[in-house]
Protein backbone atom coordinates (compact mmCIF):
# COMPACT_ATOMS: atom_id res chain seq x y z
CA UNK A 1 -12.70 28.53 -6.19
CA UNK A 2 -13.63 31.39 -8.83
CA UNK A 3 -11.57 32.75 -11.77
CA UNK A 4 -14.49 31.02 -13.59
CA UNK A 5 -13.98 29.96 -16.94
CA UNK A 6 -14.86 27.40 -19.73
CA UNK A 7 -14.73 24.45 -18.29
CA UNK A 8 -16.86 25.74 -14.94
CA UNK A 9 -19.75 26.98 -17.83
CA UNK A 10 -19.95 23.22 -18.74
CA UNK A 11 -20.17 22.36 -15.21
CA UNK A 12 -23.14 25.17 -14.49
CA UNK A 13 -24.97 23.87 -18.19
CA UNK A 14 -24.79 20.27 -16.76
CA UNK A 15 -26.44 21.40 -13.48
CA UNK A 16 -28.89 23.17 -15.61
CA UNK A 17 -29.35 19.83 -17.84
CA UNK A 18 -30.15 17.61 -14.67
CA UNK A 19 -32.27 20.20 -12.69
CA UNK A 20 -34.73 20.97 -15.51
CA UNK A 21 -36.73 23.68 -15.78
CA UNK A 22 -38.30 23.46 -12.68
CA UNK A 23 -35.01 22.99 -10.63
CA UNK A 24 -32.17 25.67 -9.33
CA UNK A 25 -28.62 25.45 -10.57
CA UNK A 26 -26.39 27.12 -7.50
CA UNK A 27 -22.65 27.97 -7.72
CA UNK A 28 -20.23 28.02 -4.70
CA UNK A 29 -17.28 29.97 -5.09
CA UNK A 30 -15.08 29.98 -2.08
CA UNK A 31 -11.25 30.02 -2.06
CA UNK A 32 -10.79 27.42 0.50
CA UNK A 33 -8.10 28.14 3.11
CA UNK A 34 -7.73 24.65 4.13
CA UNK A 35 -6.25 22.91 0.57
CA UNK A 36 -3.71 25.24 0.62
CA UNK A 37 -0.52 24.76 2.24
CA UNK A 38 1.59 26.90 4.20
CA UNK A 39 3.72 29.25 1.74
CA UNK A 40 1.41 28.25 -0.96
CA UNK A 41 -0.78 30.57 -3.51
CA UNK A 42 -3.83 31.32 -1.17
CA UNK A 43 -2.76 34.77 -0.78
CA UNK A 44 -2.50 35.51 -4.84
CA UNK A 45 -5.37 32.85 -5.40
CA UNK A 46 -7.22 35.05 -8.18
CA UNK A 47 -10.26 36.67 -7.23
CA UNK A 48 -12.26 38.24 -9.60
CA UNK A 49 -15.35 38.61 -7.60
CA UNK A 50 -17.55 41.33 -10.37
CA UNK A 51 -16.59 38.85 -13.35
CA UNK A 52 -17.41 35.82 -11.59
CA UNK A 53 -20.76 37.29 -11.19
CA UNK A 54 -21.55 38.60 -14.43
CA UNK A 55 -20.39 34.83 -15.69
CA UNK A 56 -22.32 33.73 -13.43
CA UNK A 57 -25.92 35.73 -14.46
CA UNK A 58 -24.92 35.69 -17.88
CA UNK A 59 -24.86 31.50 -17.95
CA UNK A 60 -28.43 31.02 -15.89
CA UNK A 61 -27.43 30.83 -12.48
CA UNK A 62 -30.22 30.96 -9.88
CA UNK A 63 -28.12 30.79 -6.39
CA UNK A 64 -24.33 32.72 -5.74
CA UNK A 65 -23.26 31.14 -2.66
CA UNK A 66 -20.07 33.15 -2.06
CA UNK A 67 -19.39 32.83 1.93
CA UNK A 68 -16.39 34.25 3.88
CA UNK A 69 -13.74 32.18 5.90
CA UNK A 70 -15.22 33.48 8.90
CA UNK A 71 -18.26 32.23 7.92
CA UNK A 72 -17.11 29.13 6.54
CA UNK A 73 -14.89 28.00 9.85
CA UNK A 74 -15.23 29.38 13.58
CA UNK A 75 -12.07 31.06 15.05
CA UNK A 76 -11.75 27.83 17.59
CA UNK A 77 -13.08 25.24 14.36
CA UNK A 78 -11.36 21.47 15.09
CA UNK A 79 -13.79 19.47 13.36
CA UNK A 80 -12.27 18.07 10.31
CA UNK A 81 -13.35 15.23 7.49
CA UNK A 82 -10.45 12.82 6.62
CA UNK A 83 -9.88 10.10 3.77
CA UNK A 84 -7.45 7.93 4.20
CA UNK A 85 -7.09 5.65 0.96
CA UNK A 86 -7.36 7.26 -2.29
CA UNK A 87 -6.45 10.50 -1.04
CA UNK A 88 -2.76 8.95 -0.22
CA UNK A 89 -1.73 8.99 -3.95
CA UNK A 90 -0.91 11.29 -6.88
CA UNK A 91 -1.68 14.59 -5.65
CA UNK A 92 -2.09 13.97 -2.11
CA UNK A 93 1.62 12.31 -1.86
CA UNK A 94 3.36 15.76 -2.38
CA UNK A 95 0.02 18.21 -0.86
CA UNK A 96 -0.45 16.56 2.64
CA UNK A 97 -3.81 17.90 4.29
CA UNK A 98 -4.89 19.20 0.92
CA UNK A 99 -8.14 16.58 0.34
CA UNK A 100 -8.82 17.46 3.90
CA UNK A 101 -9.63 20.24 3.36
CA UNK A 102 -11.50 19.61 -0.24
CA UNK A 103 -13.52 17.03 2.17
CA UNK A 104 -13.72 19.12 4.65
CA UNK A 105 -15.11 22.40 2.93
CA UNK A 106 -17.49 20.43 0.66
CA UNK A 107 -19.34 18.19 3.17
CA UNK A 108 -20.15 21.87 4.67
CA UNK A 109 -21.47 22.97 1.41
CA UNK A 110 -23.72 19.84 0.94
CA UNK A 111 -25.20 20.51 4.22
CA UNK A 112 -25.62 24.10 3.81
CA UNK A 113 -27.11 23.78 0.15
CA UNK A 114 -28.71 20.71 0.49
CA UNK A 115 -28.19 19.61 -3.71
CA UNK A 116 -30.00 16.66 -5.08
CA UNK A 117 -26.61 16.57 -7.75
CA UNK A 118 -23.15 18.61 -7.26
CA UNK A 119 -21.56 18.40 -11.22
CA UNK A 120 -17.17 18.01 -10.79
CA UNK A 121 -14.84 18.24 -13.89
CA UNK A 122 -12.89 15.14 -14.46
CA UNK A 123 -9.61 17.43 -14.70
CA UNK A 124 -9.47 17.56 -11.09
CA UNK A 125 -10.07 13.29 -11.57
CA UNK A 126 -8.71 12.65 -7.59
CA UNK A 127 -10.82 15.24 -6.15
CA UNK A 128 -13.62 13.60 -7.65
CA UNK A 129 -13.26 10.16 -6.95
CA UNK A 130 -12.63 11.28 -3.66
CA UNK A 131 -15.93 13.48 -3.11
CA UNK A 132 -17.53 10.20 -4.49
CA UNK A 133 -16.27 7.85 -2.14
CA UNK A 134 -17.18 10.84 0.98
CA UNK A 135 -20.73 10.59 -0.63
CA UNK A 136 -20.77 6.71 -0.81
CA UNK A 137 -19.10 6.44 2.83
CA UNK A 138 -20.85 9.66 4.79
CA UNK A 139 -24.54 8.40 2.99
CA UNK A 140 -25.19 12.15 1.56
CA UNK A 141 -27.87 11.67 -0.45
CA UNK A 142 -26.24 13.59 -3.32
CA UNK A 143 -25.70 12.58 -6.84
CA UNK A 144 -21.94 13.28 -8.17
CA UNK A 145 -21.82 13.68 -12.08
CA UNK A 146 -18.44 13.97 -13.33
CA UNK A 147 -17.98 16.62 -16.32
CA UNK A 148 -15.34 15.84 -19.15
CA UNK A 149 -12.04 18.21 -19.00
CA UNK A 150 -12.65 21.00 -20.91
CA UNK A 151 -9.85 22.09 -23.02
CA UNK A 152 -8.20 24.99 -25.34
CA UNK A 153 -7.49 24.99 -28.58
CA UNK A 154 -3.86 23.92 -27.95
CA UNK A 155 -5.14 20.77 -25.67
CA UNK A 156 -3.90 22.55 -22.73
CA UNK A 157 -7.07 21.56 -19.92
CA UNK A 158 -8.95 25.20 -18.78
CA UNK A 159 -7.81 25.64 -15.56
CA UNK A 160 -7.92 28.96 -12.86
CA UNK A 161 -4.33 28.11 -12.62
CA UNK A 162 -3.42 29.16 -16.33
CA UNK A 163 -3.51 32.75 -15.78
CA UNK A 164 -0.06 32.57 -13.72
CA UNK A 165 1.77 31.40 -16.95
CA UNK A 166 4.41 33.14 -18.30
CA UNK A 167 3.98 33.54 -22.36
CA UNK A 168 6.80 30.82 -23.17
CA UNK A 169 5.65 28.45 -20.20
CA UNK A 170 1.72 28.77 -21.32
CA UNK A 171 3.64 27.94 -25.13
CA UNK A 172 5.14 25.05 -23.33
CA UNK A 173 2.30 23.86 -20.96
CA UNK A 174 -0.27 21.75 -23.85
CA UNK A 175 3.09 19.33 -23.41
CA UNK A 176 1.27 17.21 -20.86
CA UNK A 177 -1.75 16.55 -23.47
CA UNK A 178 0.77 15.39 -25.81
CA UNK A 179 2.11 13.51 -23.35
CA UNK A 180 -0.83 11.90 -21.70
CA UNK A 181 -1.83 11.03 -25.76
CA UNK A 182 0.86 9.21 -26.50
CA UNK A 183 0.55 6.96 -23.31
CA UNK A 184 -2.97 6.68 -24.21
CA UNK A 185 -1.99 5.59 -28.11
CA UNK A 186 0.92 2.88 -26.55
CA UNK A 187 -1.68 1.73 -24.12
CA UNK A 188 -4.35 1.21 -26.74
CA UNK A 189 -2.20 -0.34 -29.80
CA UNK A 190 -0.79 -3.34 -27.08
CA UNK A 191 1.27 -2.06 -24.90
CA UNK A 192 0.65 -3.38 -21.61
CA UNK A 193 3.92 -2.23 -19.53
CA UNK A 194 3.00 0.84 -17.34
CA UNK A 195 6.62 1.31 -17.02
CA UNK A 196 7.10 1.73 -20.60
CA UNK A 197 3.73 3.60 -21.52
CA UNK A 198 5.46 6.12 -18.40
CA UNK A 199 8.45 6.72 -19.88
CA UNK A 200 7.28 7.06 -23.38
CA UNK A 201 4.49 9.74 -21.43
CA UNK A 202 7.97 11.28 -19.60
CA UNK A 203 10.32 11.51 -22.62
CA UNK A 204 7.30 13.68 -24.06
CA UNK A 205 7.29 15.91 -21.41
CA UNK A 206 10.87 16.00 -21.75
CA UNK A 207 10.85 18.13 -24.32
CA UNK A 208 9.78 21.27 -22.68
CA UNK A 209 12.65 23.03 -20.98
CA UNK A 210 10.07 24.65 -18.33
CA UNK A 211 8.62 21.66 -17.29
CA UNK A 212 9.25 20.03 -13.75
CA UNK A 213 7.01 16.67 -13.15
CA UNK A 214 5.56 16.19 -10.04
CA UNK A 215 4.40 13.01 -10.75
CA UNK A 216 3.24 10.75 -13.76
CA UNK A 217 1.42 7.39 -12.90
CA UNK A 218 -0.74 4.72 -14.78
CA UNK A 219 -3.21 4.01 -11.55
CA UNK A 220 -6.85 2.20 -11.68
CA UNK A 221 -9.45 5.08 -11.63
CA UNK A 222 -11.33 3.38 -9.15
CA UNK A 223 -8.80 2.94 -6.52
CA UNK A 224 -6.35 5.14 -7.83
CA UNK A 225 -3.28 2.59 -6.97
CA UNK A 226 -0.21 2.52 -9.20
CA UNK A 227 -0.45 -0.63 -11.81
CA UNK A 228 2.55 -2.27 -13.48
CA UNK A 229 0.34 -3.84 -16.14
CA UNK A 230 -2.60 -2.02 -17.56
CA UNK A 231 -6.03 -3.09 -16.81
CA UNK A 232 -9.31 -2.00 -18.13
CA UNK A 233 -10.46 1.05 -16.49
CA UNK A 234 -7.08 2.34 -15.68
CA UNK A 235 -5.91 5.96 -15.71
CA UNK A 236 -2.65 8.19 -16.80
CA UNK A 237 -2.67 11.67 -14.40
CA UNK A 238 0.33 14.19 -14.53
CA UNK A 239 1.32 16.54 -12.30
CA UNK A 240 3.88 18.82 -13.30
CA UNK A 241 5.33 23.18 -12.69
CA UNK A 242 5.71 25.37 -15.29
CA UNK A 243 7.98 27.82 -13.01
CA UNK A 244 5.74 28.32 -9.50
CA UNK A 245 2.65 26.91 -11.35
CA UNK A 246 1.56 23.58 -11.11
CA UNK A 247 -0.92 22.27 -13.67
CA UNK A 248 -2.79 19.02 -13.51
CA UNK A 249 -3.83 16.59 -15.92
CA UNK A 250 -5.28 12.93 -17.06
CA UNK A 251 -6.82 10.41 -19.41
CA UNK A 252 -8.47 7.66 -19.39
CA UNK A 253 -7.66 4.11 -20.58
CA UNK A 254 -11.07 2.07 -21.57
């Protein structure tokens, strides 16, 4: 959705890694009226259309797909792309309508760009399994490669979203790394109790002031269902605000 950073670089040198020389990398960048609710940040949504650009020719890029709403959905549009199971946890519990949309938006931009690969950061972990299982279900011909969450110095995951933070709250925010960490380090030295690896996870956050947790779950990364013991291939994802923000976050659990 632009306000391009770090972590979207590794996603454009990936693209570049599986096209070759002889293939195109494109970028999309369209702020996405349909994942946001009503009241939310589309309005403010940073747009920096001249950077995103010159990131954009600076790293290689050979297409800028940069549409409009209007040209994106018809006054009178009413078609709409729906999932219905993993898109019912985590993130989609307290932003009804938002994976919609995320469906929604990028089923258009497979069939308008026609990729043999799209490349999606695993910091955004829902989102992707979700785009995977729209692949899987829709048959798009498509391969999804999921990019590791790039991160700052601090641990705090690159995100468009950082920019909003206040000085003490962006001094606050790596808290969820920390957090997620020590879940991970309980989870991996025996402990099996998602309960317990939770609140060991919450009393971490608990020591910012700022933070507010949306939610904090152990789920399989498959199905992305809530577990009460852990199980191999399982998952830790935070949600929490740092005043208005909201910043997201996960690990994984071999």
């Amino acid at each position: 959705m632009g306000a391009l950073h770090r972590g979207h670089l590794e996603l454009i040198r990936m693209a570049r890694e599986v096209a070759g020389n002889e293939g195109e990398v494109a970028v999309s960048i369209f702020v996405n009226p349909l994942q946001f609710a009503p009241g939310g940040d589309f309005e403010k949504y940073p747009r920096p259309e001249t950077d995103d650009e010159e990131f954009c020719r600076a790293a290689g890029v050979d297409i800028l797909f940069r549409p409009s709403p209007s040209e994106m959905y018809a006054a009178d549009f009413s078609v709409a792309i729906e999932e219905s199971s993993l898109s019912a946890t985590l993130c989609g519990k307290s932003r009804p309508g938002h994976f919609r949309g995320v469906c929604t938006v990028v089923a258009k931009l497979f069939h308008i760009l026609a990729p043999g690969a799209a490349v999606f950061g695993e910091k955004d972990f829902q989102q992707l399994a979700i785009i995977r299982r729209m692949v899987r279900d829709l048959n798009f011909q498509i391969e999804i490669i999921g990019a590791p969450t790039v991160r700052e110095a601090d641990g705090l995951a690159c995100s468009s979203r950082n920019q909003y933070l206040s000085p003490i709250e962006r001094q606050q925010a790596p808290v969820l790394r920390a957090a997620l960490l020590e879940g991970a380090r309980l989870a991996t030295g025996g402990e099996r109790s998602a309960p317990s690896i939770i609140e060991a996870a919450r009393k971490v956050i608990g020591t910012s002031a700022l933070a507010r947790i949306d939610y904090l779950e152990l789920v399989n990364a498959e199905t992305l269902q809530p577990l009460e013991i852990v199980q191999p291939n399982s998952l830790i994802a935070v949600a929490a605000f740092f005043g208005q923000t909201r910043l997201i976050d996960n690990i994984r659990i071999p």
